[in-house]
C-alpha atoms as a PDB file:
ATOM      1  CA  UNK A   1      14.826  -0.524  29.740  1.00  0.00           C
ATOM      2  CA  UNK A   2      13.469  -4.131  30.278  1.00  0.00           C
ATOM      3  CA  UNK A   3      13.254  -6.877  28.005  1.00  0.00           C
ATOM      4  CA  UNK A   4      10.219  -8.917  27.096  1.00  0.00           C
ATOM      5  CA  UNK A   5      10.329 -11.894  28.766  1.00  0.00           C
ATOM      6  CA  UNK A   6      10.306 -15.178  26.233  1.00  0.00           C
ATOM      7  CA  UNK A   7       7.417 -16.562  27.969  1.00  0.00           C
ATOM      8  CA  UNK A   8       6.163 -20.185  26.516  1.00  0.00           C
ATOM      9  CA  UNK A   9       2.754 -19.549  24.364  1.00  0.00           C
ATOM     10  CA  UNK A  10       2.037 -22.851  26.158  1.00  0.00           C
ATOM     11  CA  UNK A  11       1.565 -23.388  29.437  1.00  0.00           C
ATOM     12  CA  UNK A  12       0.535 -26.746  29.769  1.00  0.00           C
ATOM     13  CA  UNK A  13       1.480 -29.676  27.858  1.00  0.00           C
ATOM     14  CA  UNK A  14       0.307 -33.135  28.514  1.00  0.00           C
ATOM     15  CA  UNK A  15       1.476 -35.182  25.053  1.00  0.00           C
ATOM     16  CA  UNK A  16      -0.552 -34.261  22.102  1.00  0.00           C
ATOM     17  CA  UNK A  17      -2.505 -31.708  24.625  1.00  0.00           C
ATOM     18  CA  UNK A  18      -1.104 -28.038  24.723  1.00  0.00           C
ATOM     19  CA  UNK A  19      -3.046 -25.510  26.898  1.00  0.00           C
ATOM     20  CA  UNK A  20      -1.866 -22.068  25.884  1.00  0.00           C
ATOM     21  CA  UNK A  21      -1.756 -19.109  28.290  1.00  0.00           C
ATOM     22  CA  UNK A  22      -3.884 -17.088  25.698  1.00  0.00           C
ATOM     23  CA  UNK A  23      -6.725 -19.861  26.744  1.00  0.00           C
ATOM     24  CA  UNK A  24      -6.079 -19.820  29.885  1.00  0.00           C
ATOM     25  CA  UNK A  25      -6.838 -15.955  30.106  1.00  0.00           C
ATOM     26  CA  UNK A  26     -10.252 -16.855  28.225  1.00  0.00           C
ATOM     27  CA  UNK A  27     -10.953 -19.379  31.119  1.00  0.00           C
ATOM     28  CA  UNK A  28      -9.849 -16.795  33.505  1.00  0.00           C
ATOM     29  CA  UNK A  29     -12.732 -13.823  31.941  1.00  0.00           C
ATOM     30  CA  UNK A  30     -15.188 -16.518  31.972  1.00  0.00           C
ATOM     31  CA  UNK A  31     -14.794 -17.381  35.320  1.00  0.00           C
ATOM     32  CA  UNK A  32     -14.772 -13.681  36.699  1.00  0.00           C
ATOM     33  CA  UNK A  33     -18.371 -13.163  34.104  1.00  0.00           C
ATOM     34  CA  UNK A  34     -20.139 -15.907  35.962  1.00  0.00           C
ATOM     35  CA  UNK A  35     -18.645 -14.945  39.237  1.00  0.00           C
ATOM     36  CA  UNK A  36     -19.289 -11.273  39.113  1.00  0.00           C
ATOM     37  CA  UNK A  37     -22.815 -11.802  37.421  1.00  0.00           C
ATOM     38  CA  UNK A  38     -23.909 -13.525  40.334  1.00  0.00           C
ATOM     39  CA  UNK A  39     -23.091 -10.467  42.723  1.00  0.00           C
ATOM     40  CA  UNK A  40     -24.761  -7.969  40.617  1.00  0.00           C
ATOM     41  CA  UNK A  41     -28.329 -10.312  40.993  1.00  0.00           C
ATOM     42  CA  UNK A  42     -28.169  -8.873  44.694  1.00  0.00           C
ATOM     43  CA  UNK A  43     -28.045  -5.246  43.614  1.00  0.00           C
ATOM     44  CA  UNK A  44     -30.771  -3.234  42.561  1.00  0.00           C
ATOM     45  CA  UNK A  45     -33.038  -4.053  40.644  1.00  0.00           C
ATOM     46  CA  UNK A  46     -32.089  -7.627  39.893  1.00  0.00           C
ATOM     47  CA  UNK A  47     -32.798  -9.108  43.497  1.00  0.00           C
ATOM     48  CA  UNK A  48     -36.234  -8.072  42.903  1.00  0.00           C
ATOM     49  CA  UNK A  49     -38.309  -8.704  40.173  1.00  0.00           C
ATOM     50  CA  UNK A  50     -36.748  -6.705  37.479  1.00  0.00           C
ATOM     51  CA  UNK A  51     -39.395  -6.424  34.541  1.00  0.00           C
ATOM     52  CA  UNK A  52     -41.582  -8.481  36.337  1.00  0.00           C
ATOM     53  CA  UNK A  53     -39.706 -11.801  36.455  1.00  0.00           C
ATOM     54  CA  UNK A  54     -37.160 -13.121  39.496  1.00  0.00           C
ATOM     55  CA  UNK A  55     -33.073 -13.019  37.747  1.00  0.00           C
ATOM     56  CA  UNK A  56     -31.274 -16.728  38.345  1.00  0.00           C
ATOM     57  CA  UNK A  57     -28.422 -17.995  38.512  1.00  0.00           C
ATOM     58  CA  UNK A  58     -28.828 -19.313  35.157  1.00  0.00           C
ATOM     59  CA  UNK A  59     -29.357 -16.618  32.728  1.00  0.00           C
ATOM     60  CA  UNK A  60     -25.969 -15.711  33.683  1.00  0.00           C
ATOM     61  CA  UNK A  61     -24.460 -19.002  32.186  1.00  0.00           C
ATOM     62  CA  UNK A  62     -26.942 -18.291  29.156  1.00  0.00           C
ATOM     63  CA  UNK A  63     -25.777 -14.545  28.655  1.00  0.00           C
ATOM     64  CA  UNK A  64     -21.974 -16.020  29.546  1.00  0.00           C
ATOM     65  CA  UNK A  65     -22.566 -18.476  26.305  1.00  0.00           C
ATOM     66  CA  UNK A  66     -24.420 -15.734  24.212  1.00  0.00           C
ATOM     67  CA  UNK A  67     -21.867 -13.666  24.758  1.00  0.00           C
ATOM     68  CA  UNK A  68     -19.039 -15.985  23.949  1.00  0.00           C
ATOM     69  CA  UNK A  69     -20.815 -16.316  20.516  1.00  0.00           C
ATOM     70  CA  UNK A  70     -21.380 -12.942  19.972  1.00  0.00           C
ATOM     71  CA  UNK A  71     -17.567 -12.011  20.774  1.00  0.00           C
ATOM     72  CA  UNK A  72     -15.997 -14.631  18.420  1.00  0.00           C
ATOM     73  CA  UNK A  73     -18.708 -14.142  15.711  1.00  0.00           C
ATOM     74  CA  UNK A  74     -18.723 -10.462  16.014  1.00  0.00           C
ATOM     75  CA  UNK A  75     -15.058  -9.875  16.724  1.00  0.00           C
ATOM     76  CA  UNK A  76     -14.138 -11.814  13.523  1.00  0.00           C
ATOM     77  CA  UNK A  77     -16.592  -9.931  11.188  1.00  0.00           C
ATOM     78  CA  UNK A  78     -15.807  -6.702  12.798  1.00  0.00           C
ATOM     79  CA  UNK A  79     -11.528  -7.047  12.240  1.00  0.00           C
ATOM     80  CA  UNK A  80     -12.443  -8.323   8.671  1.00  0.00           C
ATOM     81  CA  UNK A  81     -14.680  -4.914   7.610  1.00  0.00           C
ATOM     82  CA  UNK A  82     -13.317  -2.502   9.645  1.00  0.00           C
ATOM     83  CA  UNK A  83      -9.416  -3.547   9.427  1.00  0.00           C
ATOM     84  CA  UNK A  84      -9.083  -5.556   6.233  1.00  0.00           C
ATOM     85  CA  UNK A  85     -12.502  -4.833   4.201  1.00  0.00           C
ATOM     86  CA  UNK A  86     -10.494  -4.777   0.891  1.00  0.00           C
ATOM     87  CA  UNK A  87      -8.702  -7.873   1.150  1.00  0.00           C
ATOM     88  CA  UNK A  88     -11.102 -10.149   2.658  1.00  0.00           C
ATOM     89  CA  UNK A  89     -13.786  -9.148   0.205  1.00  0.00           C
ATOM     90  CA  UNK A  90     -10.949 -10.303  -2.613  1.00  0.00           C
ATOM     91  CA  UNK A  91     -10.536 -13.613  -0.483  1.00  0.00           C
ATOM     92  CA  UNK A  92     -13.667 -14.243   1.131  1.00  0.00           C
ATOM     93  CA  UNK A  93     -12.833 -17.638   2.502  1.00  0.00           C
ATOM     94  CA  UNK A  94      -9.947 -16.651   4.803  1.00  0.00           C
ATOM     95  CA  UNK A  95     -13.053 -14.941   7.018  1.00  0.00           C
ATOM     96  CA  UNK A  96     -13.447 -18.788   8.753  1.00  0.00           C
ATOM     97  CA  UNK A  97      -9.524 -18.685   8.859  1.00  0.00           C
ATOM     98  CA  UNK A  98      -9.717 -17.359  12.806  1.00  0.00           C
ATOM     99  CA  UNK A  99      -6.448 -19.377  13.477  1.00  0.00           C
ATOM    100  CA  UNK A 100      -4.466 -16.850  11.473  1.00  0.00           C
ATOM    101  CA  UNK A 101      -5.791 -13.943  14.251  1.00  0.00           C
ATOM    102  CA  UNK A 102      -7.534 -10.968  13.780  1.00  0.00           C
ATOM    103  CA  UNK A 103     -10.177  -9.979  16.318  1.00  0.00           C
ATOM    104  CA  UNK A 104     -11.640  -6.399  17.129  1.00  0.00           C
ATOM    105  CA  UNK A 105     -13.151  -5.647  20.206  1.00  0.00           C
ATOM    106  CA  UNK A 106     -15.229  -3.132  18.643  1.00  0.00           C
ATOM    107  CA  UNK A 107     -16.887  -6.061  16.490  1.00  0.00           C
ATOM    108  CA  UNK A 108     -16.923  -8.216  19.681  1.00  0.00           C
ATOM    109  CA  UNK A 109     -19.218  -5.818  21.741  1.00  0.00           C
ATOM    110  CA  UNK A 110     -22.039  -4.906  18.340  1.00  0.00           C
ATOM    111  CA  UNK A 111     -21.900  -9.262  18.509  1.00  0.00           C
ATOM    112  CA  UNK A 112     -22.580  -9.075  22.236  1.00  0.00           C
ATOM    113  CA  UNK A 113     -25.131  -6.295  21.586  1.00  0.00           C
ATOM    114  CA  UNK A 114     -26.897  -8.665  19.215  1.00  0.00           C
ATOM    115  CA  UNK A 115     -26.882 -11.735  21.340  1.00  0.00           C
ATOM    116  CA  UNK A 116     -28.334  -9.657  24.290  1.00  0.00           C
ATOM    117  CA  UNK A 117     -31.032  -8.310  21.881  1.00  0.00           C
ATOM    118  CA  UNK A 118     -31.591 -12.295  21.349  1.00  0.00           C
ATOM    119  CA  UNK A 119     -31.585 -13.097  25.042  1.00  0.00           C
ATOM    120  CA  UNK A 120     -34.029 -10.076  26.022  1.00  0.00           C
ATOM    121  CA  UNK A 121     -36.472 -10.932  23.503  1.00  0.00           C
ATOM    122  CA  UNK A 122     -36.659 -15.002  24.279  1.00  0.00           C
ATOM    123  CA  UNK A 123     -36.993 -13.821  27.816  1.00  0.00           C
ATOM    124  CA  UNK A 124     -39.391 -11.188  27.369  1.00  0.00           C
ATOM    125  CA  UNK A 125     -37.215  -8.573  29.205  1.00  0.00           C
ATOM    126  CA  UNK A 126     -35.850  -4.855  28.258  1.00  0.00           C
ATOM    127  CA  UNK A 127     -32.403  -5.138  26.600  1.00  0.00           C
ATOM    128  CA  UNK A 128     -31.177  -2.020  28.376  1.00  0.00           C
ATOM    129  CA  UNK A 129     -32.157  -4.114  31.815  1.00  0.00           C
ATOM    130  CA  UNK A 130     -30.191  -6.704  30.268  1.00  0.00           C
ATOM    131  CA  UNK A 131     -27.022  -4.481  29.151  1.00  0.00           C
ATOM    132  CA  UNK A 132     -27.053  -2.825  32.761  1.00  0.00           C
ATOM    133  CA  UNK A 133     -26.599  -6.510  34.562  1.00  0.00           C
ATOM    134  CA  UNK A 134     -23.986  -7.390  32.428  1.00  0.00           C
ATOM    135  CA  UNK A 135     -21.432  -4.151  31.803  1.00  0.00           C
ATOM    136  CA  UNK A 136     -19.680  -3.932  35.356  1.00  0.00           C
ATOM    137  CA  UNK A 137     -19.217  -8.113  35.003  1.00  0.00           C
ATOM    138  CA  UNK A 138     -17.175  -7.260  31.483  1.00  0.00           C
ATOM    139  CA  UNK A 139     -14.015  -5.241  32.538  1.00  0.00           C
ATOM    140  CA  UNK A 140     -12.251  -7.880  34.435  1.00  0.00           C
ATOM    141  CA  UNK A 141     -12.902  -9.802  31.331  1.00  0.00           C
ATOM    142  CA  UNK A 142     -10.614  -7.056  29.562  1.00  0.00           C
ATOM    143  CA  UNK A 143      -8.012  -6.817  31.348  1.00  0.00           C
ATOM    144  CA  UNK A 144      -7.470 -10.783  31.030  1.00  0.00           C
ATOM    145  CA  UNK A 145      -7.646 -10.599  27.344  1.00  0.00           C
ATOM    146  CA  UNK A 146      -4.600  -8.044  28.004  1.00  0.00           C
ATOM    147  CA  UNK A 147      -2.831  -9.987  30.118  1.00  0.00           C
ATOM    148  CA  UNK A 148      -3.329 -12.639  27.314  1.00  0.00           C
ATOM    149  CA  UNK A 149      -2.003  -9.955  24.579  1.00  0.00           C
ATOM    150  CA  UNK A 150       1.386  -9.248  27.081  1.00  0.00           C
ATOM    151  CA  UNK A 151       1.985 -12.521  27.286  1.00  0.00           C
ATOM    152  CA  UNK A 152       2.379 -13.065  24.000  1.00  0.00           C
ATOM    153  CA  UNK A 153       4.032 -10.440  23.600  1.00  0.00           C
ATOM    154  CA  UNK A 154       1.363  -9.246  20.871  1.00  0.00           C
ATOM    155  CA  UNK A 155       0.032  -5.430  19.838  1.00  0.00           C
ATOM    156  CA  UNK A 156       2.608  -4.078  21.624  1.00  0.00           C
ATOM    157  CA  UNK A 157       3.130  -0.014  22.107  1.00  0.00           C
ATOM    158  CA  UNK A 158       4.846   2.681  20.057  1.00  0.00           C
ATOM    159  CA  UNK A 159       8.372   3.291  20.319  1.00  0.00           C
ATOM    160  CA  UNK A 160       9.026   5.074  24.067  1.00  0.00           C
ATOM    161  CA  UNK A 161      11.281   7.560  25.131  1.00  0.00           C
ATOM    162  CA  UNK A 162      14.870   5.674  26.232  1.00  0.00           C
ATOM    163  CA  UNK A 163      14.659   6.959  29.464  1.00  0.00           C
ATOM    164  CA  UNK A 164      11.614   5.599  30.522  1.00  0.00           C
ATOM    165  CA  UNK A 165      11.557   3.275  33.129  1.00  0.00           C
ATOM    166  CA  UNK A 166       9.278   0.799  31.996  1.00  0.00           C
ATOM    167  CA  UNK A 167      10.077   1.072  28.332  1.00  0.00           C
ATOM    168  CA  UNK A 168      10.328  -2.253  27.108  1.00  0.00           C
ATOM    169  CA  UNK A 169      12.188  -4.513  24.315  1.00  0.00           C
ATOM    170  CA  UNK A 170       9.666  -7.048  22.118  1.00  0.00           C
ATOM    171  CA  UNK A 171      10.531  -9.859  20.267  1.00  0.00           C
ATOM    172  CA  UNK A 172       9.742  -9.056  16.359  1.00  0.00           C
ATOM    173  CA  UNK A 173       9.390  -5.361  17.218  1.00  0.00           C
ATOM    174  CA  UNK A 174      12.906  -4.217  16.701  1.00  0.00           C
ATOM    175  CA  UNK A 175      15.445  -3.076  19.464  1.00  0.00           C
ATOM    176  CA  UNK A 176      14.354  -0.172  20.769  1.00  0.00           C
ATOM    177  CA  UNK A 177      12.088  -0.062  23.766  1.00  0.00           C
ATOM    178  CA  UNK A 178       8.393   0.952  23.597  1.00  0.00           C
ATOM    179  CA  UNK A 179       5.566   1.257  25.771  1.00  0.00           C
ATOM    180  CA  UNK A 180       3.660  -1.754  27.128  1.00  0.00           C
ATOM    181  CA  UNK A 181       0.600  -0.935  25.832  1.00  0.00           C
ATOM    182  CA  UNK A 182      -1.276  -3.679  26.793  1.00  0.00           C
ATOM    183  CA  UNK A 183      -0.630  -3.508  30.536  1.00  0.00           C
ATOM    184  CA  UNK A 184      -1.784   0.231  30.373  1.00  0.00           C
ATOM    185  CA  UNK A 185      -5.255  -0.919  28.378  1.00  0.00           C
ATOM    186  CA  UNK A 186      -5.135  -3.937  30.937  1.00  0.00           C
ATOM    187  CA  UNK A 187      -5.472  -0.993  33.895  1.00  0.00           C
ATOM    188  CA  UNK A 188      -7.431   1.702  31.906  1.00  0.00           C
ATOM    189  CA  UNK A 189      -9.909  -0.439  30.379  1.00  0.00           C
ATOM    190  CA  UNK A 190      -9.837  -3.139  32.903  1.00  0.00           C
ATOM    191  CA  UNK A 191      -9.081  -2.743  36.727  1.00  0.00           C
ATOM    192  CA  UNK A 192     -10.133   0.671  36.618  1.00  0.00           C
ATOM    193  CA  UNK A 193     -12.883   0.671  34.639  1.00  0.00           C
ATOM    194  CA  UNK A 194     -14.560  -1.987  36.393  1.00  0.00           C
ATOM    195  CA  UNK A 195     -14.170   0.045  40.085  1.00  0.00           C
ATOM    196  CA  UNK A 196     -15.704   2.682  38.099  1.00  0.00           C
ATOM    197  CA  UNK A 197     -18.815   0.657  37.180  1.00  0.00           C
ATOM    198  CA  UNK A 198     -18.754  -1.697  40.268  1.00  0.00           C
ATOM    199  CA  UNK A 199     -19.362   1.391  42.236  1.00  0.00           C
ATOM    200  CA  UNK A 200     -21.660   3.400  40.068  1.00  0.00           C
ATOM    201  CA  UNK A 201     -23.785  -0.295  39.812  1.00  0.00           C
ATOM    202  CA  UNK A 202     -24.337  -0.280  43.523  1.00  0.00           C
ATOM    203  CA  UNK A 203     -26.755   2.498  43.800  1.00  0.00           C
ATOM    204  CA  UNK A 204     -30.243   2.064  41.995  1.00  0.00           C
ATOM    205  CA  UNK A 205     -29.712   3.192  38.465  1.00  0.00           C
ATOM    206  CA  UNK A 206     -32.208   4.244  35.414  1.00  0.00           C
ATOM    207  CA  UNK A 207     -32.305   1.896  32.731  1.00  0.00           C
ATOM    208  CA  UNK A 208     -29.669   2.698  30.591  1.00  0.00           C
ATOM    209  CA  UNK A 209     -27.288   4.309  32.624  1.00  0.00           C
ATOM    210  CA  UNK A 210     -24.526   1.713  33.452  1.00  0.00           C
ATOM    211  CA  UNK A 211     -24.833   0.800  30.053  1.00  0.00           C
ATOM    212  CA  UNK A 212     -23.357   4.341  29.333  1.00  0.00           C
ATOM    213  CA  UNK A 213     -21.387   5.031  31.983  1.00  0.00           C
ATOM    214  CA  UNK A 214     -19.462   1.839  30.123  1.00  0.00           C
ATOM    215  CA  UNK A 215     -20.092   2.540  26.577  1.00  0.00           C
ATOM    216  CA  UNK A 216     -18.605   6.116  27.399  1.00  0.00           C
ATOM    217  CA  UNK A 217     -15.714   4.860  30.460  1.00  0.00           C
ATOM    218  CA  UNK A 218     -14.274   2.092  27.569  1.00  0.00           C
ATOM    219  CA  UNK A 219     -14.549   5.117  25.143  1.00  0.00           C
ATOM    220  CA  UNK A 220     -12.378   7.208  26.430  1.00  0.00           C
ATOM    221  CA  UNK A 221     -10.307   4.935  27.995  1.00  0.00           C
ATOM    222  CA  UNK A 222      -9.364   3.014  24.489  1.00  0.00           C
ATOM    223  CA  UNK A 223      -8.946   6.403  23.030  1.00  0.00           C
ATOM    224  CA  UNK A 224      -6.049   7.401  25.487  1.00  0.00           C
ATOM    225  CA  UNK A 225      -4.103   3.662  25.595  1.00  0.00           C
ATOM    226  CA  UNK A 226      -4.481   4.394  21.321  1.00  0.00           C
ATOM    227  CA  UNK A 227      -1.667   6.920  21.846  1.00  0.00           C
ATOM    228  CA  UNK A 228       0.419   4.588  23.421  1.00  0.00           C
ATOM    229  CA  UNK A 229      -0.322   1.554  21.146  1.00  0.00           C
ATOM    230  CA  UNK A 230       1.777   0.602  17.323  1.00  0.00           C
ATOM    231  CA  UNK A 231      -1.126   1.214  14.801  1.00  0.00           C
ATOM    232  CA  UNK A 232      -1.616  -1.182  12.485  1.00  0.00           C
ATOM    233  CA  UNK A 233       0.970  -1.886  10.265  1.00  0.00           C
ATOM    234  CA  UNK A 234      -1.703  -2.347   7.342  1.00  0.00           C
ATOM    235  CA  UNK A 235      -2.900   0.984   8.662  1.00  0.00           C
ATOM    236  CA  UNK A 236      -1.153   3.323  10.187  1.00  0.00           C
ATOM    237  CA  UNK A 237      -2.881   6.281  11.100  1.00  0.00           C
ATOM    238  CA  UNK A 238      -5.813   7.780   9.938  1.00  0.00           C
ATOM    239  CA  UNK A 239      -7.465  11.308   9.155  1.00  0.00           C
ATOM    240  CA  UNK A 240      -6.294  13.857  11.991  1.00  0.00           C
ATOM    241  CA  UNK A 241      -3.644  11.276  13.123  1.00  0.00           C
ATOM    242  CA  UNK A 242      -5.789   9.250  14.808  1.00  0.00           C
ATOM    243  CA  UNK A 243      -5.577   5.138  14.812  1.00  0.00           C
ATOM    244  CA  UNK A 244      -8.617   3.251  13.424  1.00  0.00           C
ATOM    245  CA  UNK A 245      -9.262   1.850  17.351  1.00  0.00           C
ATOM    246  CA  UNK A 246      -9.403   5.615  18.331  1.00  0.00           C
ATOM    247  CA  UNK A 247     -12.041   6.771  15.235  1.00  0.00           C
ATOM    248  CA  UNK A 248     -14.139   4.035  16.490  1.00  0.00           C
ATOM    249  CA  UNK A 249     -13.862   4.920  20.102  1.00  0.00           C
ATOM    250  CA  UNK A 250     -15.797   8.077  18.981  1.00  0.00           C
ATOM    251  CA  UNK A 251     -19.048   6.717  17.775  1.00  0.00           C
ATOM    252  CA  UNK A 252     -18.706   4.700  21.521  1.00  0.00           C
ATOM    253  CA  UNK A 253     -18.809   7.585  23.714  1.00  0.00           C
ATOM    254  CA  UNK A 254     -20.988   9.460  21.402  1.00  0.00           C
ATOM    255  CA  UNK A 255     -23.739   6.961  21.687  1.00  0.00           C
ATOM    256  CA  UNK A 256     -22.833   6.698  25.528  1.00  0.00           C
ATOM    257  CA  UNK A 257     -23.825  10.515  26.137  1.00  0.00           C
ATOM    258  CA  UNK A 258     -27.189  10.268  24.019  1.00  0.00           C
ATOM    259  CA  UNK A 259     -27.730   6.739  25.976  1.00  0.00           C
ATOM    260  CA  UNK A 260     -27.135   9.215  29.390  1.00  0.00           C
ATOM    261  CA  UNK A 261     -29.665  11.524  28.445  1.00  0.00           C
ATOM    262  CA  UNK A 262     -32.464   9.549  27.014  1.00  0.00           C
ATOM    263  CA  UNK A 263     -32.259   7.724  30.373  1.00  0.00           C
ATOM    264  CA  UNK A 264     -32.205  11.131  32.574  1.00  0.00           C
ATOM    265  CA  UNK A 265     -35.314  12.404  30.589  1.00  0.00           C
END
């Protein structure tokens, strides 16, 4: 078995100033959003004039900082009702409390889907059009946010089977090995989930479709890496033995399928 390594939570530190590789990894998704964003405005139907207006260059630094917004905002909110309702609606203040951690990807993307609802409307454009331009450019994203999480050495897997290659030791989790579940989300829901899209994105699309294809790829993806991943402590698991990340997986690929159809039709 392997042993996390004790890797520095900073990586750079110039006096006073500490950089910290969770930042860095931030940096890293923006970067890739702004980079990949660009490329899709010469696919279909973006280097034309999709809904009537030409794309730029620039409304992918405005959807970059909408997005940022609706993450943090949205992520927040979401860990606080869906992971802690009871205890944040007895302390109330401790919501603006983000240095103490606690962010849910599931609250991150309906604070995304707001913001885009903001940016299609002030732009007079579909939000669908919108959501298809920007779900291949959000994978890589991911899997940086992972890389972050490993790192750290933070949400780390359930205990793994001794003889297990990869099976690995963390810091605070005990001494048996378990699986490194973020390097498995940072593949399922990242690398290989953007290919998917990337690919599927290439070819002209109906409105809608990418949209699913990622609603339902990120899904089912999060559902599997769920089996492999420590439920919260606070937690544990839930009806049917299923982790609160994997319950609301299901509403995702659920609305991905209708999403499918209503496009097809």
């Amino acid at each position: 078995m392997l042993i996390h390594p004790q890797i520095d939570p900073v990586a750079i530190a110039i006096g006073p100033l500490a950089v910290h590789w969770y930042g860095l990894t931030y940096l890293l998704a923006f970067v890739l959003f702004v980079l990949l964003g660009r490329a899709r405005l010469a696919h279909v139907p973006y280097n034309q004039r999709a809904d009537g207006r030409d794309w730029l260059r620039t409304d992918i630094e405005d959807i970059l900082f909408l997005g940022v917004l609706g993450v943090i905002l949205g992520g927040r909110l979401g860990y606080c009702l869906f992971y802690k309702p009871a205890y944040y609606a007895a302390n109330p203040l401790e919501i603006f409390a983000v240095w103490q951690g606690g962010m849910s990807f599931h609250g991150g993307l309906l604070g995304v889907l707001l913001a885009m609802v903001w940016f299609a409307r002030t732009r007079h454009v579909r939000f669908l059009t919108v959501m298809d331009l920007v779900a291949p450019c959000v994978p890589t994203g991911l899997a940086a946010g992972r890389l972050g999480n490993f790192i750290n050495g933070e949400l780390w897997g359930r205990l793994a089977d001794p003889a297990l290659p990869w099976g690995m030791v963390f810091r605070g989790a005990g001494d048996l090995p378990r699986h490194p579940s973020q390097l498995y989300q940072l593949v399922l829901e990242g690398l290989l989930l953007f290919v998917i899209l990337w690919v599927y994105a290439r070819k002209p699309r109906r409105t809608g479709e990418v949209s699913a294809v990622f609603l339902i790829g990120y899904g089912i993806f999060r559902f599997i890496a769920e089996y492999f991943r420590e439920p919260d402590a606070h937690l544990g698991l839930l009806n049917l033995g299923l982790s609160m990340g994997q319950w609301l997986c299901v509403p995702m690929v659920l609305a991905g399928l209708w999403l499918m159809r209503w496009a097809r039709r």
